[in-house]
C-alpha atoms as a PDB file:
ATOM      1  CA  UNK A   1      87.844  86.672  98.274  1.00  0.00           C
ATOM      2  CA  UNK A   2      89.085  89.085  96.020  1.00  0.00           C
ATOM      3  CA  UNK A   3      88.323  92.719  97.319  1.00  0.00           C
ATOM      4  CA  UNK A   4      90.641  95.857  96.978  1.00  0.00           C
ATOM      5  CA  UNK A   5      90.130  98.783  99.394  1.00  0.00           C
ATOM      6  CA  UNK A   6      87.984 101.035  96.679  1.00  0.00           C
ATOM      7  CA  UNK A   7      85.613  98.019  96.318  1.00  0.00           C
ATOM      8  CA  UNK A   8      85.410  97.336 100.157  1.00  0.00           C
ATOM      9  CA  UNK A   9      84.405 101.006 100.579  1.00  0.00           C
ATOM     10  CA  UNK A  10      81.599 100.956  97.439  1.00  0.00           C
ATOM     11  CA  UNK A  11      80.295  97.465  98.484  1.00  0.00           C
ATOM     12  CA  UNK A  12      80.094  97.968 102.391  1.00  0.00           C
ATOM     13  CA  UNK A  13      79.828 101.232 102.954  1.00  0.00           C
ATOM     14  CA  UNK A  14      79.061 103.643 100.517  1.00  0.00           C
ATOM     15  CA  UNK A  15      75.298 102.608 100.692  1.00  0.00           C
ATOM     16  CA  UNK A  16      74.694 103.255 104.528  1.00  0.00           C
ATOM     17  CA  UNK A  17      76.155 107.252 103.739  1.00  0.00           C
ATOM     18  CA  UNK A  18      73.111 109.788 103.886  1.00  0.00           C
ATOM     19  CA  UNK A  19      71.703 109.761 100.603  1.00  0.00           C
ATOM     20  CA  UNK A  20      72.289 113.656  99.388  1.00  0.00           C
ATOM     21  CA  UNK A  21      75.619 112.872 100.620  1.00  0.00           C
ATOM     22  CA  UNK A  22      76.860 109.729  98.559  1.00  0.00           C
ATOM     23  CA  UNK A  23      78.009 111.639  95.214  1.00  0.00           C
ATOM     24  CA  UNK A  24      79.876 114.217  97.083  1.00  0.00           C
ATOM     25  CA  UNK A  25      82.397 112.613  99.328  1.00  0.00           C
ATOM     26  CA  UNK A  26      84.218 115.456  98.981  1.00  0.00           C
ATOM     27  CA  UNK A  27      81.318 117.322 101.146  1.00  0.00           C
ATOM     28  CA  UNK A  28      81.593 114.454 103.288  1.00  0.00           C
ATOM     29  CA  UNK A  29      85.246 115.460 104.990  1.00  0.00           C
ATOM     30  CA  UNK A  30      84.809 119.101 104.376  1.00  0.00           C
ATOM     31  CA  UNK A  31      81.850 120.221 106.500  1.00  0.00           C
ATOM     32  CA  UNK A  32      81.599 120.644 110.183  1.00  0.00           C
ATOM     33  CA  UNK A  33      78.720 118.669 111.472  1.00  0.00           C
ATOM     34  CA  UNK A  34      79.227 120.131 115.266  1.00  0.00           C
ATOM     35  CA  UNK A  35      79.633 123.861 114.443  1.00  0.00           C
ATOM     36  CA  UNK A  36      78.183 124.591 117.364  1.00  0.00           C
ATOM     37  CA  UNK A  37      80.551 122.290 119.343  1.00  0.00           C
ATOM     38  CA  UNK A  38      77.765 120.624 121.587  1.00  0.00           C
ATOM     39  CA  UNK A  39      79.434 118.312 123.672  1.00  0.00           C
ATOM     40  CA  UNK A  40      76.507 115.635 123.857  1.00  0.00           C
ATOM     41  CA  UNK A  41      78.092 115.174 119.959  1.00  0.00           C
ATOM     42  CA  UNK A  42      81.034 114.321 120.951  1.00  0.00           C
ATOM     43  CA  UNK A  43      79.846 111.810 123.398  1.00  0.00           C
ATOM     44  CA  UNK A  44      78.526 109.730 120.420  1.00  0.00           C
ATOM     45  CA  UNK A  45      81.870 109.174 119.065  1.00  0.00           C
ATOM     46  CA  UNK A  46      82.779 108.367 122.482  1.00  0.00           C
ATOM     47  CA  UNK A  47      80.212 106.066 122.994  1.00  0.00           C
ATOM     48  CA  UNK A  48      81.043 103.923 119.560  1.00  0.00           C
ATOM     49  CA  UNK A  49      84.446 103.698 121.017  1.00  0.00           C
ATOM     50  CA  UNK A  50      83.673 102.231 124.067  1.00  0.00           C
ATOM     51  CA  UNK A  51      81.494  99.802 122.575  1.00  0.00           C
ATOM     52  CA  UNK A  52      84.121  98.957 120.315  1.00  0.00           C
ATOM     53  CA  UNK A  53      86.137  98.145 122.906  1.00  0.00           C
ATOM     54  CA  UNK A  54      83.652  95.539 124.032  1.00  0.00           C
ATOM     55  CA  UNK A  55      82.799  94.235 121.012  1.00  0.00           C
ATOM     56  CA  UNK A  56      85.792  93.876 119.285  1.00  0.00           C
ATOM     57  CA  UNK A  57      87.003  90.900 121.036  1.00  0.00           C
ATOM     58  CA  UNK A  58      84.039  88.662 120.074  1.00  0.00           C
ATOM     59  CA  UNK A  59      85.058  90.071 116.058  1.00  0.00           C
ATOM     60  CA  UNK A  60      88.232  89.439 116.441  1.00  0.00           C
ATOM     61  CA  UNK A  61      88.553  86.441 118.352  1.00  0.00           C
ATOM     62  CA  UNK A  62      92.454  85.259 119.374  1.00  0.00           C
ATOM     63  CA  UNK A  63      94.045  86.643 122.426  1.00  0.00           C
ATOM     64  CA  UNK A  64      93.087  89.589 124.760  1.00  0.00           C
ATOM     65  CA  UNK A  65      93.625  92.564 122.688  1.00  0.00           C
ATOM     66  CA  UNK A  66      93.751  94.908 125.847  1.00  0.00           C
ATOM     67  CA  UNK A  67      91.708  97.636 124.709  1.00  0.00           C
ATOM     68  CA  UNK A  68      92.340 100.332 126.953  1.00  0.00           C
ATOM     69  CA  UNK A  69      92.617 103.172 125.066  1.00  0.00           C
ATOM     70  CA  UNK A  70      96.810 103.248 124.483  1.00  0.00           C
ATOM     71  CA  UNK A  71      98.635 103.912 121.445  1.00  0.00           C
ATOM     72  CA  UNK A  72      99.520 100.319 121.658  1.00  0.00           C
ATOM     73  CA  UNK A  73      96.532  99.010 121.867  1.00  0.00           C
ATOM     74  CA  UNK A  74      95.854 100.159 118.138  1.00  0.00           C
ATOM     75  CA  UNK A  75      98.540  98.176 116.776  1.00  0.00           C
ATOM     76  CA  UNK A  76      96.837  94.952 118.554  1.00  0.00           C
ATOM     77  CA  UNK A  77      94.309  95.683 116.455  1.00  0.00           C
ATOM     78  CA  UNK A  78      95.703  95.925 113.218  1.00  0.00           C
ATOM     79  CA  UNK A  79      97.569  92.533 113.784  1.00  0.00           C
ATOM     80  CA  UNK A  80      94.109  91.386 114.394  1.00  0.00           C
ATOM     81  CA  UNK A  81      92.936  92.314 111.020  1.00  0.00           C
ATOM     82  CA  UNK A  82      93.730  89.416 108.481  1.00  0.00           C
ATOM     83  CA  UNK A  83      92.669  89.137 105.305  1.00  0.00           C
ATOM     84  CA  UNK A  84      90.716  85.154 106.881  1.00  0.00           C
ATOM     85  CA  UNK A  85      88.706  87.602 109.568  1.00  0.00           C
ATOM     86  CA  UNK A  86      87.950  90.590 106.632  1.00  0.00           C
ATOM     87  CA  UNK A  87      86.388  87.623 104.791  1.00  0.00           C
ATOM     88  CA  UNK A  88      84.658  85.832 107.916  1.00  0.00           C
ATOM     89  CA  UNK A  89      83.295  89.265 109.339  1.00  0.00           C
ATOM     90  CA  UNK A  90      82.328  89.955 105.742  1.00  0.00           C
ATOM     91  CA  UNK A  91      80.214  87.008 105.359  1.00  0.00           C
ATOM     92  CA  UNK A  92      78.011  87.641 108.258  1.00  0.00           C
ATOM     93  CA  UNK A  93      75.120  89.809 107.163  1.00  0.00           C
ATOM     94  CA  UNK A  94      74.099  91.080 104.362  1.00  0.00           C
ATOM     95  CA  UNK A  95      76.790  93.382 102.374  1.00  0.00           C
ATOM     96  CA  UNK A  96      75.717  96.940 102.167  1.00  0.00           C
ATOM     97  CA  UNK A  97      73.413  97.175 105.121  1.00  0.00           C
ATOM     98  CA  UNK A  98      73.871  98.110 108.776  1.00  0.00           C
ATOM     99  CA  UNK A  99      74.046  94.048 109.758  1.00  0.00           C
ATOM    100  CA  UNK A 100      76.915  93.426 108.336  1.00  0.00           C
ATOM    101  CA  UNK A 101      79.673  92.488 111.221  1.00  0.00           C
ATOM    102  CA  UNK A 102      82.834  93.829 109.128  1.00  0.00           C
ATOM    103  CA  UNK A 103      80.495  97.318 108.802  1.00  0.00           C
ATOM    104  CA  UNK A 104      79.956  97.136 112.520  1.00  0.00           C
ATOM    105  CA  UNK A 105      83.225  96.500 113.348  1.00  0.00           C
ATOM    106  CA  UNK A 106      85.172  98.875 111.231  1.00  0.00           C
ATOM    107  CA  UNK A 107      82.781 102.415 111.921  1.00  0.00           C
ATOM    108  CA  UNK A 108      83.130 101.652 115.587  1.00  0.00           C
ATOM    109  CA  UNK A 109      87.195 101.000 115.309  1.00  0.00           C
ATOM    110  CA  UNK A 110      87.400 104.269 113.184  1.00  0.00           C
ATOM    111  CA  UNK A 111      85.617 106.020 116.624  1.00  0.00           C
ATOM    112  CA  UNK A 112      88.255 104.067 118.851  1.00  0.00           C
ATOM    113  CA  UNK A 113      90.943 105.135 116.539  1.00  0.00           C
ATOM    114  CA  UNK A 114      90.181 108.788 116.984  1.00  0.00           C
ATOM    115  CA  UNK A 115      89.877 108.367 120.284  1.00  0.00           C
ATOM    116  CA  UNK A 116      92.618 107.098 121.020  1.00  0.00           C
ATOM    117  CA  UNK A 117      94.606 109.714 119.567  1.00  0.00           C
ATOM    118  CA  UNK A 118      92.260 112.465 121.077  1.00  0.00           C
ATOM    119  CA  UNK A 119      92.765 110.708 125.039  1.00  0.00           C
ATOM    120  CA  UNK A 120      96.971 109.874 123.962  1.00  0.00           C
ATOM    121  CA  UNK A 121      98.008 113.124 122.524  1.00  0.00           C
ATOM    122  CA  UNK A 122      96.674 116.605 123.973  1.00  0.00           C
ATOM    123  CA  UNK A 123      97.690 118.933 121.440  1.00  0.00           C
ATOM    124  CA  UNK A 124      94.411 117.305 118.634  1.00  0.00           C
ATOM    125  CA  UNK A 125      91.149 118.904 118.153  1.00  0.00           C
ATOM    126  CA  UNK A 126      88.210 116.455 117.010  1.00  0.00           C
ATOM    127  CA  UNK A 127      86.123 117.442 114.083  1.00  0.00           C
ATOM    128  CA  UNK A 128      82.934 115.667 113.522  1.00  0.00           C
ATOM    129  CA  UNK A 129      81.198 114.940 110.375  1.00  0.00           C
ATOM    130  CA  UNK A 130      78.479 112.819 109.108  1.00  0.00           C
ATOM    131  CA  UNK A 131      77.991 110.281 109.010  1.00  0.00           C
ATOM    132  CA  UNK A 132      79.766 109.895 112.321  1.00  0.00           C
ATOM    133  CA  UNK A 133      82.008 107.164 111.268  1.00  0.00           C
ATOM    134  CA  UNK A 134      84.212 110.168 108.599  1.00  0.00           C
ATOM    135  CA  UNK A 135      85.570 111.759 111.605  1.00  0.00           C
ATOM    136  CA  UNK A 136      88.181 113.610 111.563  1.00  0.00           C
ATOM    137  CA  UNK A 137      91.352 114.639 114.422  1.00  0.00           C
ATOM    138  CA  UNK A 138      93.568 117.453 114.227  1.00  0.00           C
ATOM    139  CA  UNK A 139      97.266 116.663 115.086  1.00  0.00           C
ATOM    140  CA  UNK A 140      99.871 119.772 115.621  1.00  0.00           C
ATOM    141  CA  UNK A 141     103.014 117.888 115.739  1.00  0.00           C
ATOM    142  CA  UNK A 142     106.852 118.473 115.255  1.00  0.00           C
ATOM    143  CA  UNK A 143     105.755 116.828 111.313  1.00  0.00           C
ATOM    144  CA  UNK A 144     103.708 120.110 111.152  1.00  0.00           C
ATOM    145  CA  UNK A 145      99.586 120.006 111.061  1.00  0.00           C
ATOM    146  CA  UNK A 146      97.360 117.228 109.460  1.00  0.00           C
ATOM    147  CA  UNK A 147      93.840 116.432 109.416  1.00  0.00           C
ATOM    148  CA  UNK A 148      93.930 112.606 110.110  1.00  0.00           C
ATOM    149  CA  UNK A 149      91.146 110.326 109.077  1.00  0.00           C
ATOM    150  CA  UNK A 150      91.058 106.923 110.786  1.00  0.00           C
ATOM    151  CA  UNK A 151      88.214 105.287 109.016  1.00  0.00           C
ATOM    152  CA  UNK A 152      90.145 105.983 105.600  1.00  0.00           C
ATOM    153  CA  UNK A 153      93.001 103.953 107.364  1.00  0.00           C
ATOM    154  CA  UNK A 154      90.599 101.046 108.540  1.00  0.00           C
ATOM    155  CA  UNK A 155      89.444 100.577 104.847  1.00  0.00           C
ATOM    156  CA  UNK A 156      92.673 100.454 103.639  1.00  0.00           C
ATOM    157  CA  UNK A 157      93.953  97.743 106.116  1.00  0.00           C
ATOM    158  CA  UNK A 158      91.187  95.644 104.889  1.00  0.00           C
ATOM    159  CA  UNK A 159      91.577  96.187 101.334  1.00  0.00           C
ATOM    160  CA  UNK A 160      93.836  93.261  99.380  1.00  0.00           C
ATOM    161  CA  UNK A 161      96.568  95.711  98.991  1.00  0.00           C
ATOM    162  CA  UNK A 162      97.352  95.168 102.685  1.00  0.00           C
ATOM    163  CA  UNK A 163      98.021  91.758 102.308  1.00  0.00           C
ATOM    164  CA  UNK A 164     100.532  91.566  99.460  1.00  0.00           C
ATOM    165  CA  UNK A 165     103.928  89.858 100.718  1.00  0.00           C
ATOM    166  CA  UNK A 166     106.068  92.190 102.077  1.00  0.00           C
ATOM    167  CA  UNK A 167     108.614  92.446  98.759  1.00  0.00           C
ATOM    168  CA  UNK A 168     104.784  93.768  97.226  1.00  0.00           C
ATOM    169  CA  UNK A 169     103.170  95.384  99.503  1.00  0.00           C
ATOM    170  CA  UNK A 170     103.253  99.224  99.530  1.00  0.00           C
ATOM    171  CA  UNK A 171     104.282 101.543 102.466  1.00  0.00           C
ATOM    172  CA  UNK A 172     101.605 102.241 105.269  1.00  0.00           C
ATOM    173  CA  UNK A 173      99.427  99.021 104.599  1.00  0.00           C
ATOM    174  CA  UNK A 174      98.192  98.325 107.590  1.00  0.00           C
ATOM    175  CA  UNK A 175      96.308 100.753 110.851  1.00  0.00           C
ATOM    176  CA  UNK A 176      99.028  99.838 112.493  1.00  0.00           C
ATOM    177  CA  UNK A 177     101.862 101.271 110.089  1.00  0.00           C
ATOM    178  CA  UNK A 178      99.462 104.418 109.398  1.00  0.00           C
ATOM    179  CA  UNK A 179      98.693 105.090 113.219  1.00  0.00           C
ATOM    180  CA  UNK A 180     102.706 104.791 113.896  1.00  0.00           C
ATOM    181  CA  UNK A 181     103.602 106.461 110.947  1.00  0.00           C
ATOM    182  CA  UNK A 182     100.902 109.934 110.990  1.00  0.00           C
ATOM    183  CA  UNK A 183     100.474 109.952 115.173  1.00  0.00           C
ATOM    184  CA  UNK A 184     103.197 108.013 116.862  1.00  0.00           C
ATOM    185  CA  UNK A 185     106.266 109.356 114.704  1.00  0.00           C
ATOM    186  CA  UNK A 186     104.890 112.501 114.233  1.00  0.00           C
ATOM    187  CA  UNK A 187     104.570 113.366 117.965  1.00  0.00           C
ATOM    188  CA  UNK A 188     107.982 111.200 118.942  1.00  0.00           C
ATOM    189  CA  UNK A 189     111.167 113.578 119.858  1.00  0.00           C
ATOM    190  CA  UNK A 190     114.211 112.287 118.736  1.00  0.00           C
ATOM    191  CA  UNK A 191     116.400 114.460 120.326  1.00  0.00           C
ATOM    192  CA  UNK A 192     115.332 111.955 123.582  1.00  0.00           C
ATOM    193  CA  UNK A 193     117.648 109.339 122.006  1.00  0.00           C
ATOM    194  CA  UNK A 194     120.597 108.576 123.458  1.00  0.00           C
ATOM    195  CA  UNK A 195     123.470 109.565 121.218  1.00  0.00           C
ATOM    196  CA  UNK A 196     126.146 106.280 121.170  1.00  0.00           C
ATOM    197  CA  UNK A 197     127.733 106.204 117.639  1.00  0.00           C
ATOM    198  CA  UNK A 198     130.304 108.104 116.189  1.00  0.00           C
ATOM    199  CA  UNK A 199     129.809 110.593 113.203  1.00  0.00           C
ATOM    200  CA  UNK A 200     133.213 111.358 111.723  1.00  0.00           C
ATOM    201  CA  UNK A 201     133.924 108.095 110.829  1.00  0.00           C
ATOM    202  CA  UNK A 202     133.784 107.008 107.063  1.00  0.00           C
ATOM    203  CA  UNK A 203     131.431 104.027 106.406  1.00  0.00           C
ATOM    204  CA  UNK A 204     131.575 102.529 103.285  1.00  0.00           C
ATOM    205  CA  UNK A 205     129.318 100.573 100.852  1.00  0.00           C
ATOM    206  CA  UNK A 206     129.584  96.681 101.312  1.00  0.00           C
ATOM    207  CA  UNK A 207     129.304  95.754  97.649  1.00  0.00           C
ATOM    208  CA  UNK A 208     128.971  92.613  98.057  1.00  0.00           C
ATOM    209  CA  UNK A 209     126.291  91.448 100.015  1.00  0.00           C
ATOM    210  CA  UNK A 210     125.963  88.082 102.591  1.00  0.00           C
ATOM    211  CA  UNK A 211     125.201  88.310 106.054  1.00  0.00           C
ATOM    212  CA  UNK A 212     128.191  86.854 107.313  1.00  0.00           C
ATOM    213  CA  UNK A 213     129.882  89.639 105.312  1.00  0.00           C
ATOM    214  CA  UNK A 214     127.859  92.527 106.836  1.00  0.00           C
ATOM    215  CA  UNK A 215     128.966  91.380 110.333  1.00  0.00           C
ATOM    216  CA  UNK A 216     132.636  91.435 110.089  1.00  0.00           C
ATOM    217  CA  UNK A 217     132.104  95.115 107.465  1.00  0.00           C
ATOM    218  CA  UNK A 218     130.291  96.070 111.027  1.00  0.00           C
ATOM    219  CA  UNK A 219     132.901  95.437 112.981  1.00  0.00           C
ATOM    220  CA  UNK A 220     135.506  96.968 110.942  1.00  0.00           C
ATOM    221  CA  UNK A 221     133.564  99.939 110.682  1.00  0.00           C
ATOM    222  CA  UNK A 222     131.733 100.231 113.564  1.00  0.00           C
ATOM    223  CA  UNK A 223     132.402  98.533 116.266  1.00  0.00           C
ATOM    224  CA  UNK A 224     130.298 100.333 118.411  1.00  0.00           C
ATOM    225  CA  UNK A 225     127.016  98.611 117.137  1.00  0.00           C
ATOM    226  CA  UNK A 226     127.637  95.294 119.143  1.00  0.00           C
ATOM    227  CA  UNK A 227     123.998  92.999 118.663  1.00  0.00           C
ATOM    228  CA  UNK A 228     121.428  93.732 115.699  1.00  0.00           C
ATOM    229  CA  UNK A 229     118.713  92.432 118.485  1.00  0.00           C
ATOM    230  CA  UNK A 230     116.998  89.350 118.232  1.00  0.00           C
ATOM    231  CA  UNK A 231     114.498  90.910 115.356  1.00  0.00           C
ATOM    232  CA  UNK A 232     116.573  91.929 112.832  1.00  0.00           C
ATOM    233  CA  UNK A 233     115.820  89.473 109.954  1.00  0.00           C
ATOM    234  CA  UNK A 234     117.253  86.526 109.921  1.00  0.00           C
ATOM    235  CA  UNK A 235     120.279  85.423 107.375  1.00  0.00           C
ATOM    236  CA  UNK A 236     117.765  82.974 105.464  1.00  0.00           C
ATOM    237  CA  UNK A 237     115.342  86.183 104.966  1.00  0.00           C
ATOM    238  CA  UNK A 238     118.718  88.880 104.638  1.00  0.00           C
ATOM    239  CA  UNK A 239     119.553  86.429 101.793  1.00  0.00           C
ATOM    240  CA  UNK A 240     116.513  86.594 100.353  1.00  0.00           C
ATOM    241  CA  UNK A 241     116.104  89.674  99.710  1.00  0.00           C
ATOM    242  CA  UNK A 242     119.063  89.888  97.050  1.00  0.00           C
ATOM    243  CA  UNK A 243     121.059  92.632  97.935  1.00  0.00           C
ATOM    244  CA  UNK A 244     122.796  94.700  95.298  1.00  0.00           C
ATOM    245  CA  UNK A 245     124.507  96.264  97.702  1.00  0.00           C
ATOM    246  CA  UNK A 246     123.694  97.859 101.016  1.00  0.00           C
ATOM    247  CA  UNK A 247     125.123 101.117 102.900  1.00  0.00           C
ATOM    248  CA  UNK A 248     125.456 102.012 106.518  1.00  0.00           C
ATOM    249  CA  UNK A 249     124.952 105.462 107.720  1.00  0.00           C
ATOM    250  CA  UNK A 250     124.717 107.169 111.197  1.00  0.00           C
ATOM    251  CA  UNK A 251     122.256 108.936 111.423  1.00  0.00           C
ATOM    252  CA  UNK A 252     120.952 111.530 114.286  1.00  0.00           C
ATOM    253  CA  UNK A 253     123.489 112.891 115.165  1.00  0.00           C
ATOM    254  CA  UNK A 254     124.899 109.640 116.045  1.00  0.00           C
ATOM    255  CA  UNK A 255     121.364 108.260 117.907  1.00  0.00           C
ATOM    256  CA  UNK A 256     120.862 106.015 115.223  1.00  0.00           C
ATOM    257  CA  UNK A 257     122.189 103.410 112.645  1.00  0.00           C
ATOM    258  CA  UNK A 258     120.693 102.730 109.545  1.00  0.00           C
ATOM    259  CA  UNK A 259     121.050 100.182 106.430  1.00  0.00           C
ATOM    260  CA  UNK A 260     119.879 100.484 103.220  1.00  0.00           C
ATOM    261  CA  UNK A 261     119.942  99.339 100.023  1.00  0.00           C
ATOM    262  CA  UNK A 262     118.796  97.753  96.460  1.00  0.00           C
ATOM    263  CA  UNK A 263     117.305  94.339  97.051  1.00  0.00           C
ATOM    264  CA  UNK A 264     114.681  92.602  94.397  1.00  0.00           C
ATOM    265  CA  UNK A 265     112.580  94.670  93.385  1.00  0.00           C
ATOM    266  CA  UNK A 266     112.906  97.571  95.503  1.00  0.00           C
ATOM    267  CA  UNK A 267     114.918  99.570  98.335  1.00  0.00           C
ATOM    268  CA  UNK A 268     115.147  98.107 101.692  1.00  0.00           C
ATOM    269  CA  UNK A 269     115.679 100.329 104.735  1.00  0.00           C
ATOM    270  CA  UNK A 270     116.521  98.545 108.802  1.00  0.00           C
ATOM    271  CA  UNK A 271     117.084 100.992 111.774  1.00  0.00           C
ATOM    272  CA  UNK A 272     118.837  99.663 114.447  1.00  0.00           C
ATOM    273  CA  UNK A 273     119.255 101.838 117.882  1.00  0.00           C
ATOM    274  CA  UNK A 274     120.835 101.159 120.909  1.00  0.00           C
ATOM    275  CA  UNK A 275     119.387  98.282 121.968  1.00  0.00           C
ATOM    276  CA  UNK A 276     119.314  96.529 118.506  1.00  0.00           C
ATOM    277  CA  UNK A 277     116.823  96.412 115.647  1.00  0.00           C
ATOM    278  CA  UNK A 278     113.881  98.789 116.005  1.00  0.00           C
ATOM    279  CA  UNK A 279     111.885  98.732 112.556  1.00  0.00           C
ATOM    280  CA  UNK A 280     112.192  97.919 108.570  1.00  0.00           C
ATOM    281  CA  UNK A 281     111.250  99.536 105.414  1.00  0.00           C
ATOM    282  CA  UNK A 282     110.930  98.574 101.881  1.00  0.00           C
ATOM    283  CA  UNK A 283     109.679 100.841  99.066  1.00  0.00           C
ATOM    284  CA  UNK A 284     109.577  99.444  95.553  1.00  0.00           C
ATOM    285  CA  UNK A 285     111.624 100.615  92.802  1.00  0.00           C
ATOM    286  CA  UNK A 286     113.647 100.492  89.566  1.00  0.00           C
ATOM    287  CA  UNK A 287     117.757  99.423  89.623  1.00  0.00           C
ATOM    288  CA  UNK A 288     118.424 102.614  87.180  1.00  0.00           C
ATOM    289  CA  UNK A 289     118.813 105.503  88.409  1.00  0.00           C
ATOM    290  CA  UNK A 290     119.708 104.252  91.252  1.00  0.00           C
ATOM    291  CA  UNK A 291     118.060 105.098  94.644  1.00  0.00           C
ATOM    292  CA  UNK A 292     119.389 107.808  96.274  1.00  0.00           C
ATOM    293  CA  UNK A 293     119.229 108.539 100.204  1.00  0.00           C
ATOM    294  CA  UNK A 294     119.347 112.469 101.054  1.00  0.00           C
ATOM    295  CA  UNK A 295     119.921 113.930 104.929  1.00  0.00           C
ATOM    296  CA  UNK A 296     118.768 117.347 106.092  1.00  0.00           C
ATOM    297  CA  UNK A 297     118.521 117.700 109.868  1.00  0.00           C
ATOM    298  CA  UNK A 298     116.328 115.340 111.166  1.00  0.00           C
ATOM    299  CA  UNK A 299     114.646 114.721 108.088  1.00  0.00           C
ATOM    300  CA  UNK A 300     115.627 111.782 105.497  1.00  0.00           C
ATOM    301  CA  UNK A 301     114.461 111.799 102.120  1.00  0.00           C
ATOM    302  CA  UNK A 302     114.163 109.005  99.702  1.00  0.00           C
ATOM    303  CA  UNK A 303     114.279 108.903  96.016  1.00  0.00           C
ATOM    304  CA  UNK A 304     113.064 105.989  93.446  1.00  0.00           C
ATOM    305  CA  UNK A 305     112.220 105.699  90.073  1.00  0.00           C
ATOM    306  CA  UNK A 306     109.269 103.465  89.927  1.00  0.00           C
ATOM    307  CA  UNK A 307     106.426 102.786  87.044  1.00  0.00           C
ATOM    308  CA  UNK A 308     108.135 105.365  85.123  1.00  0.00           C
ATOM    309  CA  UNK A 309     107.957 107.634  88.145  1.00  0.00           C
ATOM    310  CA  UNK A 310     110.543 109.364  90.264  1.00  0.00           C
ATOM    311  CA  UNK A 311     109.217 109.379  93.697  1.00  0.00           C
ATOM    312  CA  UNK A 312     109.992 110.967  96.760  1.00  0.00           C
ATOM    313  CA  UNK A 313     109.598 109.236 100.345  1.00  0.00           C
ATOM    314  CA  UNK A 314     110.328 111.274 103.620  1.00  0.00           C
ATOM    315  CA  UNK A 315     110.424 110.231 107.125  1.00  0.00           C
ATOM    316  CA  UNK A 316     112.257 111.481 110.584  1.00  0.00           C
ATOM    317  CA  UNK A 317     115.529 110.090 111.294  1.00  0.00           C
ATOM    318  CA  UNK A 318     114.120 107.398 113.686  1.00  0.00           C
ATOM    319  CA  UNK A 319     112.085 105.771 110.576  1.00  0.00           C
ATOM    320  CA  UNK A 320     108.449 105.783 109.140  1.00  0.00           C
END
């Protein structure tokens, strides 16, 4: 079944919103709908999350997805959500009413969601609104202060868009990617990282790209990185991806390596860390101009040119 994330919301959703309420969305996220701040409110929310955590299972189906409340427990969950379960969950009950199981499953995972970041991470404030399900946490964090919505991330795991091969698929696809990217990163210190690479030493480009080539340029240049960990992709997929060319830079203040460069159809980024490979990132772009990778602090910046666009990507040293 063909269904993009703006469809998913208007077919399955959008009718069960308050009816003064469903041609001003806008309204929706901007009004307080516990301005008085009565806690018996705020049990609600807990109370969807809990039975979330009961239900979900039974949705879900496969193995235990542990659902006690942790930061991990949310990324479980989003490797739960498949496009074959969207379309099975989707199927039971009628679209566009309160019986329908993907409905049921997503407002209550939206209140387990916020939860979880309200239970994981002290320094949040929860804001209700209504319908309960468009609630909204406050995050203070060393990114600075957001207004996070996790429903609006449940829709868009669900949506086709989050299923696109990886060489397609756009940058925070899935609840896992958006709950690691806006909570996990955001609160994470990197200064905590152990600092084991050198950062006086010139590293330069590998032009031309194979993986057996990119493990003797490693050990030429940095010796120091010893294993890539048993995750980093393997030389069937590194081939794949057609590397232009691909740089190495420390990074951190020497806490972190990272590789990047112009594969197929876009920019691929790999952070390694001590202990090997930690996590992957691919953004698509244009050959010309060519991407170009800026450091300020702890803060990397990414520039593309893509559908006649030049675009701008940030993250933290450590990766999205």
């Amino acid at each position: 079944m063909s269904l993009s994330a703006e469809a998913l919301f208007e077919r399955v959703f959008l009718p069960l919103y308050p009816p003064d309420l469903r041609g001003d969305l806008a309204r929706v996220r901007r009004e307080d709908a516990n301005p008085a701040k009565n806690p018996a409110l705020l049990a609600h929310l807990e109370d969807a999350a809990e039975r979330f955590a009961a239900l979900a299972p039974s949705f879900l189906g496969g193995p235990d997805l542990a659902l006690d409340f942790s930061d991990a427990s949310v990324h479980r969950i989003g490797a739960a959500l498949t496009r074959e379960t969207r379309d099975r969950l989707l199927a039971q009950g009628e679209i566009g009413t309160a019986e329908n199981a993907l409905f049921n499953l997503v407002i209550h995972g939206a209140s387990y969601v916020l939860v979880c970041i309200a239970k994981n991470h002290p320094k949040t404030e929860v804001r209700l609104r209504r319908p309960l399900w468009e609630s909204l946490v406050f995050l203070v964090s060393k990114a600075g202060e957001a207004e996070l919505s996790p429903f609006s991330w449940w829709i868009r795991s669900l949506g086709d868009e989050a299923f696109l091969d990886a060489a397609e698929a756009t940058p925070l696809a899935t609840l896992g990617d958006r709950y690691r990217q806006y909570v996990e990163n955001a609160v994470f210190d990197g200064a905590n990282l152990p600092v084991w690479l050198p950062t006086d030493r010139r590293l330069p480009k590998l032009a031309k790209v194979r993986y057996d080539l990119m493990y003797k340029h490693l050990k030429a240049h940095l010796p120091e990185l010893k294993d890539l960990g048993a995750d980093f992709p393997s030389p069937e997929r590194f081939e794949g991806y057609g590397f232009k060319f691909l740089h190495l830079n420390v990074v951190g203040e020497g806490r972190m390596a990272l590789f990047h460069g112009l594969g197929e159809g876009g920019y691929h980024l790999f952070w390694v860390g001590k202990n090997g490979f930690e996590k992957a990132a691919f953004y698509p772009c244009e050959a010309f101009p060519e991407p170009k990778l800026e450091e300020d602090g702890e803060q990397i910046r990414l520039l593309v040119a893509h559908d006649g666009k030049t675009l701008r990507h940030e993250f933290f040293f450590w990766g999205p």
